[in-house]
PDB file of N, CA and C in Angstrom:
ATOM      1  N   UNK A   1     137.906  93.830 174.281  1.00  0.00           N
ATOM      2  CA  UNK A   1     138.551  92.621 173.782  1.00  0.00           C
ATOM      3  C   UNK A   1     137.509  91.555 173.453  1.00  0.00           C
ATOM      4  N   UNK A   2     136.407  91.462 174.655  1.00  0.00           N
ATOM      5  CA  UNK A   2     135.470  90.325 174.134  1.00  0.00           C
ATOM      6  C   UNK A   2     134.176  90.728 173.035  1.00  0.00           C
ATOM      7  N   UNK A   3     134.686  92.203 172.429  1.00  0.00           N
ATOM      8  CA  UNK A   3     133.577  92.359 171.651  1.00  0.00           C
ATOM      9  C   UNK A   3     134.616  91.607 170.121  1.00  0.00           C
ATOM     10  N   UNK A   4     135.383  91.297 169.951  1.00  0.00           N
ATOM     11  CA  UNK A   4     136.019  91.143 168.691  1.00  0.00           C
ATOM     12  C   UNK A   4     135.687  89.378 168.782  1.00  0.00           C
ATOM     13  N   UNK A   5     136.128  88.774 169.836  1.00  0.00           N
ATOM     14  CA  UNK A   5     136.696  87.300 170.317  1.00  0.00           C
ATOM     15  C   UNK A   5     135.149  86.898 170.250  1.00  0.00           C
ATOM     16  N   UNK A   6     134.209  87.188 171.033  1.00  0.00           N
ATOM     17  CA  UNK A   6     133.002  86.308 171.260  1.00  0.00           C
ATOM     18  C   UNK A   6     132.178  86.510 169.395  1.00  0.00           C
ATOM     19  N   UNK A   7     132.366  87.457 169.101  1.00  0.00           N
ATOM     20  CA  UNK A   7     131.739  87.148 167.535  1.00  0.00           C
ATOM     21  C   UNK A   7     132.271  86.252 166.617  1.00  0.00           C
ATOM     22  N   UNK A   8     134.072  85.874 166.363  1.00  0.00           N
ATOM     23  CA  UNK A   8     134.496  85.152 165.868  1.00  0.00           C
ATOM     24  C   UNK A   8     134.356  83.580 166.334  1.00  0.00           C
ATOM     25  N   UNK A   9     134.081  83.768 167.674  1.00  0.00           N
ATOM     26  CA  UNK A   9     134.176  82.122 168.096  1.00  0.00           C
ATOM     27  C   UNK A   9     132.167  81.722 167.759  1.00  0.00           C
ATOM     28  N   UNK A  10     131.817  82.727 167.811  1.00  0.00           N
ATOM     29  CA  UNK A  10     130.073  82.265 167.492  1.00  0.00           C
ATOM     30  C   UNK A  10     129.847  82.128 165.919  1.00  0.00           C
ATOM     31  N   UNK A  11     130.620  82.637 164.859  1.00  0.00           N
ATOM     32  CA  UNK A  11     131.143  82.319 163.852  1.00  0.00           C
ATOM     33  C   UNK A  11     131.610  80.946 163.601  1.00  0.00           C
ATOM     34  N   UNK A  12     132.582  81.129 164.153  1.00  0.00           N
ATOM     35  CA  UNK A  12     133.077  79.609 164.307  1.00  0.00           C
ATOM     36  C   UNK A  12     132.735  78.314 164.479  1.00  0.00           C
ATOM     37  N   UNK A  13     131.938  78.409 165.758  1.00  0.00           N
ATOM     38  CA  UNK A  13     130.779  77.527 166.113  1.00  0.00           C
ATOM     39  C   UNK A  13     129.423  77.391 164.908  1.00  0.00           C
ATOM     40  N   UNK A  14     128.926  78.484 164.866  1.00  0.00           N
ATOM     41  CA  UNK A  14     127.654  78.501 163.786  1.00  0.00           C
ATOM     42  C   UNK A  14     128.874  77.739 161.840  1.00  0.00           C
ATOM     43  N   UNK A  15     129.859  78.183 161.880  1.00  0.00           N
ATOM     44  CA  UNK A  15     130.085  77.364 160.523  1.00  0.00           C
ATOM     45  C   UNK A  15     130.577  76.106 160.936  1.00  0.00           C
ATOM     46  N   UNK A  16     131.142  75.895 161.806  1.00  0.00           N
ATOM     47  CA  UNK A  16     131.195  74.627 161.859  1.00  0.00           C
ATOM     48  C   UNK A  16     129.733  73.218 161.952  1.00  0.00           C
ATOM     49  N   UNK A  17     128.674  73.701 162.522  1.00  0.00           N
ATOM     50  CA  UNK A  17     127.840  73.187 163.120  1.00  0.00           C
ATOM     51  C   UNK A  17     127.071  73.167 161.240  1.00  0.00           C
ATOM     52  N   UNK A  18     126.960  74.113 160.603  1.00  0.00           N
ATOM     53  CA  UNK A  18     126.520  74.259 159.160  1.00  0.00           C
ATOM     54  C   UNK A  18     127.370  73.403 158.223  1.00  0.00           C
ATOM     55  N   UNK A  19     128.098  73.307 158.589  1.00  0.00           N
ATOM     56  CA  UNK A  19     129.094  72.334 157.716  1.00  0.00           C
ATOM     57  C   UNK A  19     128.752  70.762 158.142  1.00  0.00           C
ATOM     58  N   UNK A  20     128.829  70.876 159.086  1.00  0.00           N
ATOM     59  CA  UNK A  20     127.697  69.112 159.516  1.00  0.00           C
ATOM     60  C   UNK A  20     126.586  69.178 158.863  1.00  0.00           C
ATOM     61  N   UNK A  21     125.654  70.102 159.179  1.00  0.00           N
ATOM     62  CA  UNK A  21     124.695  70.024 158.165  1.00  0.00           C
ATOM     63  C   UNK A  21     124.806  69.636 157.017  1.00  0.00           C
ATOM     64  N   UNK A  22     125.518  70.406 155.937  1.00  0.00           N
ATOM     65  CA  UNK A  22     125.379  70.119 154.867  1.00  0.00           C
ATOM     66  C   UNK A  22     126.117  68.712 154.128  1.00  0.00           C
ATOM     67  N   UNK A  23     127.242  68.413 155.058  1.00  0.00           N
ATOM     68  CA  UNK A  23     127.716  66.945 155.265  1.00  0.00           C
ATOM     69  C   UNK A  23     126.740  66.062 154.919  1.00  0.00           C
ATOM     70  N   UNK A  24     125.467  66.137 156.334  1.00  0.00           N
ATOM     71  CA  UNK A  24     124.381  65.338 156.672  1.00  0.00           C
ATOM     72  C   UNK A  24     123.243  65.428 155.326  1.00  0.00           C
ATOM     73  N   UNK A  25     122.952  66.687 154.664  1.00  0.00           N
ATOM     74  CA  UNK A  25     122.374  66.679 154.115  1.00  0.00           C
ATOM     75  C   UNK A  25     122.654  65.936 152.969  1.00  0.00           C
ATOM     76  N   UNK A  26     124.136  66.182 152.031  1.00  0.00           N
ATOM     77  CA  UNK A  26     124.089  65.409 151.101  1.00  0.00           C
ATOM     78  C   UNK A  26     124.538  64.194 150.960  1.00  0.00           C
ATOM     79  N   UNK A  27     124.489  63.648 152.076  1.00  0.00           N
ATOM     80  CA  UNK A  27     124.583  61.913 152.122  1.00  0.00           C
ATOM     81  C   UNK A  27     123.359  61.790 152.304  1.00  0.00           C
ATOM     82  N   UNK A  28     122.412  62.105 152.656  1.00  0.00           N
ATOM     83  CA  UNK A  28     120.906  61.658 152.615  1.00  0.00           C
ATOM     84  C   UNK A  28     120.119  62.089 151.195  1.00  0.00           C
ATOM     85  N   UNK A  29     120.634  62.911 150.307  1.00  0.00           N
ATOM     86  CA  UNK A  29     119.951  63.205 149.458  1.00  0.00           C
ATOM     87  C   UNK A  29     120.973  63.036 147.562  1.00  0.00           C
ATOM     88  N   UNK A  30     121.816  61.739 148.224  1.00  0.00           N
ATOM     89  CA  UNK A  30     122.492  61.611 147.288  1.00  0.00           C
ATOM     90  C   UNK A  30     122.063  60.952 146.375  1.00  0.00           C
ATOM     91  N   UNK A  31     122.384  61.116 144.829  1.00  0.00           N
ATOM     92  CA  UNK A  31     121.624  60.819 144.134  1.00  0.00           C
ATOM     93  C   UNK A  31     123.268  60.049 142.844  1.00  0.00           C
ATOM     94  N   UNK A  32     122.529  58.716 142.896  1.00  0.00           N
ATOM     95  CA  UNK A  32     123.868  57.925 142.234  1.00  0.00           C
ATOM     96  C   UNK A  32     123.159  58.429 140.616  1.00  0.00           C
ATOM     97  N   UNK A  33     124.287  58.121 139.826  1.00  0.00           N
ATOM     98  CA  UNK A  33     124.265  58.935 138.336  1.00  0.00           C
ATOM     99  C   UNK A  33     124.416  57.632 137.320  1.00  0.00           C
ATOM    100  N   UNK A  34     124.196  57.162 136.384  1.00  0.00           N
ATOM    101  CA  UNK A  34     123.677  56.407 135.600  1.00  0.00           C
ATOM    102  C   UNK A  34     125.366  56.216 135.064  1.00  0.00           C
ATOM    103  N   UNK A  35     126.110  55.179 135.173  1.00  0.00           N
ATOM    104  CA  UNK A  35     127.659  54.757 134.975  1.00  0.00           C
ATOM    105  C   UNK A  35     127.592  55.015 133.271  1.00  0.00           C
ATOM    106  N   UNK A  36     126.701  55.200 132.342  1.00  0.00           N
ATOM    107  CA  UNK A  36     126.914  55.484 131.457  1.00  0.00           C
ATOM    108  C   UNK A  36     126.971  56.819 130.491  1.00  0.00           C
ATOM    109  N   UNK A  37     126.501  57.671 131.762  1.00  0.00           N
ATOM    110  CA  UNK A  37     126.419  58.659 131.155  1.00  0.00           C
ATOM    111  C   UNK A  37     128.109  59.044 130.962  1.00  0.00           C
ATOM    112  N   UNK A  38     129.134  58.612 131.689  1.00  0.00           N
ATOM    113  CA  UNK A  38     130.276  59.002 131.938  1.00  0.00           C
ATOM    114  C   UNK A  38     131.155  57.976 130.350  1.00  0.00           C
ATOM    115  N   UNK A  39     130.462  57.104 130.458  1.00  0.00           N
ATOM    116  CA  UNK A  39     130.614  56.155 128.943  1.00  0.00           C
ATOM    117  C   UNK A  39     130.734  56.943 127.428  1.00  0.00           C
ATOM    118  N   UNK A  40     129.476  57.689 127.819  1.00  0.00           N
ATOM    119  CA  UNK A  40     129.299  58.006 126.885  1.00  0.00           C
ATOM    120  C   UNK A  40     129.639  59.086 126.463  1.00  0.00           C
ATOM    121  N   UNK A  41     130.247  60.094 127.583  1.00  0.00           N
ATOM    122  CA  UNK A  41     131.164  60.872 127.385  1.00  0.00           C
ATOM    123  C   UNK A  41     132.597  61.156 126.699  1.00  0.00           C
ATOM    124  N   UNK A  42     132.949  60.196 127.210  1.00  0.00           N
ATOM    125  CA  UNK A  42     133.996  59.080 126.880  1.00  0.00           C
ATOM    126  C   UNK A  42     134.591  59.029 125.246  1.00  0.00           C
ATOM    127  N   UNK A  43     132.792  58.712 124.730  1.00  0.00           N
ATOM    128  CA  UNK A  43     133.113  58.568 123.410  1.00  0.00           C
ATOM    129  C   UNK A  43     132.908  59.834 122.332  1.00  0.00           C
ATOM    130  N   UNK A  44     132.248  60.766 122.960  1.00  0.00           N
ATOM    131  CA  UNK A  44     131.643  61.926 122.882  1.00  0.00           C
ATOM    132  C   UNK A  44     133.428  62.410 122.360  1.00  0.00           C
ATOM    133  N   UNK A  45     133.370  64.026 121.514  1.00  0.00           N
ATOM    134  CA  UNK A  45     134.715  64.566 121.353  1.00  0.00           C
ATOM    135  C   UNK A  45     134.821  65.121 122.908  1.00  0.00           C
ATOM    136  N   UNK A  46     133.887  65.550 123.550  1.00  0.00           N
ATOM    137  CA  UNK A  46     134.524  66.444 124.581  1.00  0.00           C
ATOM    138  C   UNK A  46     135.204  67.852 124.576  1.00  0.00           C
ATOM    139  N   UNK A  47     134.610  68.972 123.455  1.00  0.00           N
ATOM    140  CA  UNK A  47     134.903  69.909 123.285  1.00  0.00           C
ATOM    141  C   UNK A  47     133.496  70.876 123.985  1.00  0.00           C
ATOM    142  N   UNK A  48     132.544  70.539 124.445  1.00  0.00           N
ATOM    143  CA  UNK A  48     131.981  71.127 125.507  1.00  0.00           C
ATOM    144  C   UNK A  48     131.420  72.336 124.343  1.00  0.00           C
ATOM    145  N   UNK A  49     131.409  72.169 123.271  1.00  0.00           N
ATOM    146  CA  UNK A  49     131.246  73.520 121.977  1.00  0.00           C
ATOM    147  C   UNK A  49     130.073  73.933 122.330  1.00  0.00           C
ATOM    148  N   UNK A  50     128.376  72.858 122.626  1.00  0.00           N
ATOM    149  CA  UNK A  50     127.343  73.700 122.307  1.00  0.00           C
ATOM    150  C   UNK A  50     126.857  73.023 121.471  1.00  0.00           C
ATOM    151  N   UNK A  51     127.650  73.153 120.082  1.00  0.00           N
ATOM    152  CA  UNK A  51     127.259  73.041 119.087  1.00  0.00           C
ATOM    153  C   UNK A  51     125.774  72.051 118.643  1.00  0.00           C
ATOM    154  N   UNK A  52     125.650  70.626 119.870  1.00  0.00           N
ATOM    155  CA  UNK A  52     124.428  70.391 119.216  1.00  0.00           C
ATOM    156  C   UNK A  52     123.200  70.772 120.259  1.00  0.00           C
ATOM    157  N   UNK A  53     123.108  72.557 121.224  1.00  0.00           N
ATOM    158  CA  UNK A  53     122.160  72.391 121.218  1.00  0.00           C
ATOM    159  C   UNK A  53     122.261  72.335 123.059  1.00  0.00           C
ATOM    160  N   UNK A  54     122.911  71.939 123.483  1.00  0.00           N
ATOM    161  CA  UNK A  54     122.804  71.352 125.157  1.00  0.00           C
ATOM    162  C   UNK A  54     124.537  72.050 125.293  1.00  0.00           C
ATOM    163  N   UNK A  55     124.320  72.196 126.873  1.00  0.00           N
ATOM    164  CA  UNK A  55     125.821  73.076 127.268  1.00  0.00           C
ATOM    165  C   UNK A  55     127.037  72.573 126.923  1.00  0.00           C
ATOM    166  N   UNK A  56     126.789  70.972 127.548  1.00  0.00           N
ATOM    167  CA  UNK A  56     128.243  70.493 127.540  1.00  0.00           C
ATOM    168  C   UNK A  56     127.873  68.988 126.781  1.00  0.00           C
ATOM    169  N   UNK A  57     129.087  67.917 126.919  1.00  0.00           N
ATOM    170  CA  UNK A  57     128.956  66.884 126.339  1.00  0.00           C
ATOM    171  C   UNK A  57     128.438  66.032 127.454  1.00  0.00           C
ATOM    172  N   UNK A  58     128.463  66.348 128.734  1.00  0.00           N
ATOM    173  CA  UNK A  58     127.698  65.516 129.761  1.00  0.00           C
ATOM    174  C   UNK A  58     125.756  65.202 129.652  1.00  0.00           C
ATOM    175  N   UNK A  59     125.907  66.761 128.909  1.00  0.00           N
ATOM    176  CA  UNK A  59     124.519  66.840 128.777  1.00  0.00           C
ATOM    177  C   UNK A  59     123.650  66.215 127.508  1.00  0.00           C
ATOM    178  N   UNK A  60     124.697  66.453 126.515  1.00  0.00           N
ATOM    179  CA  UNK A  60     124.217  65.552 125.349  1.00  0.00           C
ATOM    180  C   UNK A  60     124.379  64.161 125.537  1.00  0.00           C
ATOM    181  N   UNK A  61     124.946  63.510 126.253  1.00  0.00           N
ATOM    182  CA  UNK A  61     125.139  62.330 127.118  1.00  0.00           C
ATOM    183  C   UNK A  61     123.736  61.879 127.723  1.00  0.00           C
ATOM    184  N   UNK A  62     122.887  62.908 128.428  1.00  0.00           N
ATOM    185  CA  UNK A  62     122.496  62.032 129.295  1.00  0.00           C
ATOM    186  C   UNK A  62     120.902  62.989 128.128  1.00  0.00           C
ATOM    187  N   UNK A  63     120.938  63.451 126.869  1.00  0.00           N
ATOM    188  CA  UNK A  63     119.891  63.409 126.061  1.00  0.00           C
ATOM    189  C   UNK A  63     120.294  62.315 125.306  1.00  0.00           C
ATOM    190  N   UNK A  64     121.276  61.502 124.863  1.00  0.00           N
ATOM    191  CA  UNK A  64     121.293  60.764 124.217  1.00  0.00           C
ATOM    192  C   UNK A  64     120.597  59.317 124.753  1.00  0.00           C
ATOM    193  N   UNK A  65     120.803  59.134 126.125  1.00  0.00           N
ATOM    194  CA  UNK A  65     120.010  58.369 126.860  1.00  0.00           C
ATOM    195  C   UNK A  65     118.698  57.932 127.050  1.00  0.00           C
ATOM    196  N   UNK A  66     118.285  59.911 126.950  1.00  0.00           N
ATOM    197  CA  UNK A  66     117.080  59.634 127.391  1.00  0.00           C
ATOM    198  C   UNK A  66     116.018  59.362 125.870  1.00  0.00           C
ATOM    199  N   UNK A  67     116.759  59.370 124.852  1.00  0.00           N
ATOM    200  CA  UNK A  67     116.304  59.393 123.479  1.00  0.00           C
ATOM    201  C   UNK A  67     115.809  60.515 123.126  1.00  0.00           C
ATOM    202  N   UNK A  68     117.011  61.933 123.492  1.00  0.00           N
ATOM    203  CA  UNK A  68     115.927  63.187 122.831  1.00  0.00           C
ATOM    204  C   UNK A  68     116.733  63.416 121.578  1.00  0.00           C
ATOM    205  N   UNK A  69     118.127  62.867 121.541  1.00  0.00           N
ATOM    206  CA  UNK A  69     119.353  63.443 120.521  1.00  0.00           C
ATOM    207  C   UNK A  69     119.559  62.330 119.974  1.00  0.00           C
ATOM    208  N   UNK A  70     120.331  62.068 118.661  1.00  0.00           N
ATOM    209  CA  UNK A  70     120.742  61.302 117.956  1.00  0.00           C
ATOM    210  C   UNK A  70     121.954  61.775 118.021  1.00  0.00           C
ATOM    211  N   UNK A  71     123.523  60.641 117.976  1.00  0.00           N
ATOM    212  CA  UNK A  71     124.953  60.956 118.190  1.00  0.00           C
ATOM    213  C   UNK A  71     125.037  61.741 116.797  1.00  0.00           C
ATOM    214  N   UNK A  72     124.261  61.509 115.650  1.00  0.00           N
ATOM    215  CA  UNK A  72     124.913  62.459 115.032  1.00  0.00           C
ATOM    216  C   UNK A  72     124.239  63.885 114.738  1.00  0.00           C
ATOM    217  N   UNK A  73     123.611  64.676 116.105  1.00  0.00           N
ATOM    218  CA  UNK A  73     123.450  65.884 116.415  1.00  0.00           C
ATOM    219  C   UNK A  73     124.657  66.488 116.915  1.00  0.00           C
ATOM    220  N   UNK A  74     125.741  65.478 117.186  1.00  0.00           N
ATOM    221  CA  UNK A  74     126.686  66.095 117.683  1.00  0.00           C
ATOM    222  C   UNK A  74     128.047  66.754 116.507  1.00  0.00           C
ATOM    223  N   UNK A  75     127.824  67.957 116.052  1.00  0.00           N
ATOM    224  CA  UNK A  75     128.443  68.650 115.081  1.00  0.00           C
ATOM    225  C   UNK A  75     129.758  68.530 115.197  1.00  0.00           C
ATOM    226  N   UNK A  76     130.565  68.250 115.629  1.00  0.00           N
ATOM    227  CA  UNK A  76     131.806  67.803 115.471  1.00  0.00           C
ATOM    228  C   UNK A  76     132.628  66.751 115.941  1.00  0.00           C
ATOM    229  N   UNK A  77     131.951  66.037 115.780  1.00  0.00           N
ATOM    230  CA  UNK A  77     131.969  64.205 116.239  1.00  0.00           C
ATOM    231  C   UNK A  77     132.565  63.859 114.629  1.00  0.00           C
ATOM    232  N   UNK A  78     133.607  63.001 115.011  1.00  0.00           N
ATOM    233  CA  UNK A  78     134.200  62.036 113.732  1.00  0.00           C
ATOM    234  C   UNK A  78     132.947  61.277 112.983  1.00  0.00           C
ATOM    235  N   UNK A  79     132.948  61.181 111.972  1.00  0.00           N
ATOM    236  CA  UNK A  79     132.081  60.217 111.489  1.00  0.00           C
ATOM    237  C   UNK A  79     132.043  58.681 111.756  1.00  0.00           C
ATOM    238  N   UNK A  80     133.683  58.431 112.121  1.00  0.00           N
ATOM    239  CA  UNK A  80     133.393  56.947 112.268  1.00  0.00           C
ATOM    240  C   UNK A  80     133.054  56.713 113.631  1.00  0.00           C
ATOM    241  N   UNK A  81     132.973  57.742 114.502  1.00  0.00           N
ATOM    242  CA  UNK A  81     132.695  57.571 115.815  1.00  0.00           C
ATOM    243  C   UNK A  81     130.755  57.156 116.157  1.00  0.00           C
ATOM    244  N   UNK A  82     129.996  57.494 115.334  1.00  0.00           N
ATOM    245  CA  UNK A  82     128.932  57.665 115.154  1.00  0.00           C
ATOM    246  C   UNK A  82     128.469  55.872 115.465  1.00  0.00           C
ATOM    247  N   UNK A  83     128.707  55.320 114.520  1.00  0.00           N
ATOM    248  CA  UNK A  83     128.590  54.097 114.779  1.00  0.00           C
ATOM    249  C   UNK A  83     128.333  53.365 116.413  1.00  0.00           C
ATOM    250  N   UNK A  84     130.210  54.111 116.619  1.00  0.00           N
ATOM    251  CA  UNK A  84     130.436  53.349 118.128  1.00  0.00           C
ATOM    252  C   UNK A  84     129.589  53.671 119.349  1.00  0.00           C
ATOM    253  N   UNK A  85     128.880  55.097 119.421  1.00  0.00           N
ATOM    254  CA  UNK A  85     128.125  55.860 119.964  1.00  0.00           C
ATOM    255  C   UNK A  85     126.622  54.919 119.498  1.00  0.00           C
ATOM    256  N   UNK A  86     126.195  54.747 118.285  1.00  0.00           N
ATOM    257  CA  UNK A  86     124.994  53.988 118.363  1.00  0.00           C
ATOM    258  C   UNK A  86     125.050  52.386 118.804  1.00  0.00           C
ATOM    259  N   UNK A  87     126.294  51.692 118.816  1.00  0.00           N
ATOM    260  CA  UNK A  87     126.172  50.555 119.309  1.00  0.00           C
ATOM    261  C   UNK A  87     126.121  50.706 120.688  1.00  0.00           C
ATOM    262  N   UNK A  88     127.206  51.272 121.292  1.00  0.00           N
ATOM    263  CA  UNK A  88     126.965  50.916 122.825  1.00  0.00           C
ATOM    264  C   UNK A  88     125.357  52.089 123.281  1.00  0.00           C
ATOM    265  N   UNK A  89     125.045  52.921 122.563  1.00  0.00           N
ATOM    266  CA  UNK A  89     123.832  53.084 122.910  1.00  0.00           C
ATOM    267  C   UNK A  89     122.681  51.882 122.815  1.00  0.00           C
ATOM    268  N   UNK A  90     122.557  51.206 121.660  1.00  0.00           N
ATOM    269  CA  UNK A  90     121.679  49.556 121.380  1.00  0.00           C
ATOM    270  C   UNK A  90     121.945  48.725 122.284  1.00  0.00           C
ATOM    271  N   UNK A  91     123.070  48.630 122.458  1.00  0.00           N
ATOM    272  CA  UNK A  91     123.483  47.752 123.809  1.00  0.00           C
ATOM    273  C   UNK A  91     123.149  48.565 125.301  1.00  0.00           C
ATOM    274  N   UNK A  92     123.055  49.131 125.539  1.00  0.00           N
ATOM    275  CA  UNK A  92     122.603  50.204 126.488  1.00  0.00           C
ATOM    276  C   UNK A  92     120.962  49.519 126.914  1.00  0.00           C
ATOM    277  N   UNK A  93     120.145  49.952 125.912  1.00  0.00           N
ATOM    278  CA  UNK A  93     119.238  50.001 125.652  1.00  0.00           C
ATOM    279  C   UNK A  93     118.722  48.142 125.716  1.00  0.00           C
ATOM    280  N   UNK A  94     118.613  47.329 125.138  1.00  0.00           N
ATOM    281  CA  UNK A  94     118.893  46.163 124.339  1.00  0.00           C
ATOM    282  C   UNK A  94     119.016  45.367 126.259  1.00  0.00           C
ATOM    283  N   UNK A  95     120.094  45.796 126.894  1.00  0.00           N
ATOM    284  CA  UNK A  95     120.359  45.425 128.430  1.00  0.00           C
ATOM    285  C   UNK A  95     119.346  46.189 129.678  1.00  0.00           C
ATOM    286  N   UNK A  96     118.924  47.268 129.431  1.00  0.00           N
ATOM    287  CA  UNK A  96     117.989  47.599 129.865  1.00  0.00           C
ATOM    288  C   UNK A  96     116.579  47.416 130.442  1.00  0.00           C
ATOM    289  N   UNK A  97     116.539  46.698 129.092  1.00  0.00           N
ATOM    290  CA  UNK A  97     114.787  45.622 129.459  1.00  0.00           C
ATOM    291  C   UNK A  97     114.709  44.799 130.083  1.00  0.00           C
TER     292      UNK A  97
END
């Protein structure tokens, strides 16, 4: 009987005690995310296609930031959206300094 019971409760114990860990760990190694990248998502289509290049639109988000992409790398973005994507990027930028 105690060969079944003492492995599950040392189980038990060992994930629970790992689960604090990793609790502990990622409040110490949390890393806050730039409120605009979620902005700029926002304005992004949000079809996650690829299409310009980077996986998703989070990611062309946070190349558009870093100045590696121009909004209109993004292949199926409205045209009049382009604009709105370069202003609040100028303003982005412009508030930055």
């Amino acid at each position: 009987m105690w060969d079944i019971i003492l492995p599950a409760i040392v189980l038990a114990v060992l994930g629970f005690l790992l689960g604090l860990l990793i609790n502990y760990v990622s409040k110490v190694f949390y890393v806050e995310e730039d409120p605009a990248i979620d902005d700029i998502v926002n304005l992004l289509p949000r079809y996650n296609c690829g299409a310009c290049g980077h996986p998703g639109c989070k990611e062309m988000a946070v190349a558009l930031i870093a100045k590696e992409n121009k909004p209109a790398d993004c292949k199926p973005i409205k045209k009049d959206q382009i604009p709105v994507i370069q202003e609040y990027l100028d303003n982005y930028f412009k508030n930055k300094k």
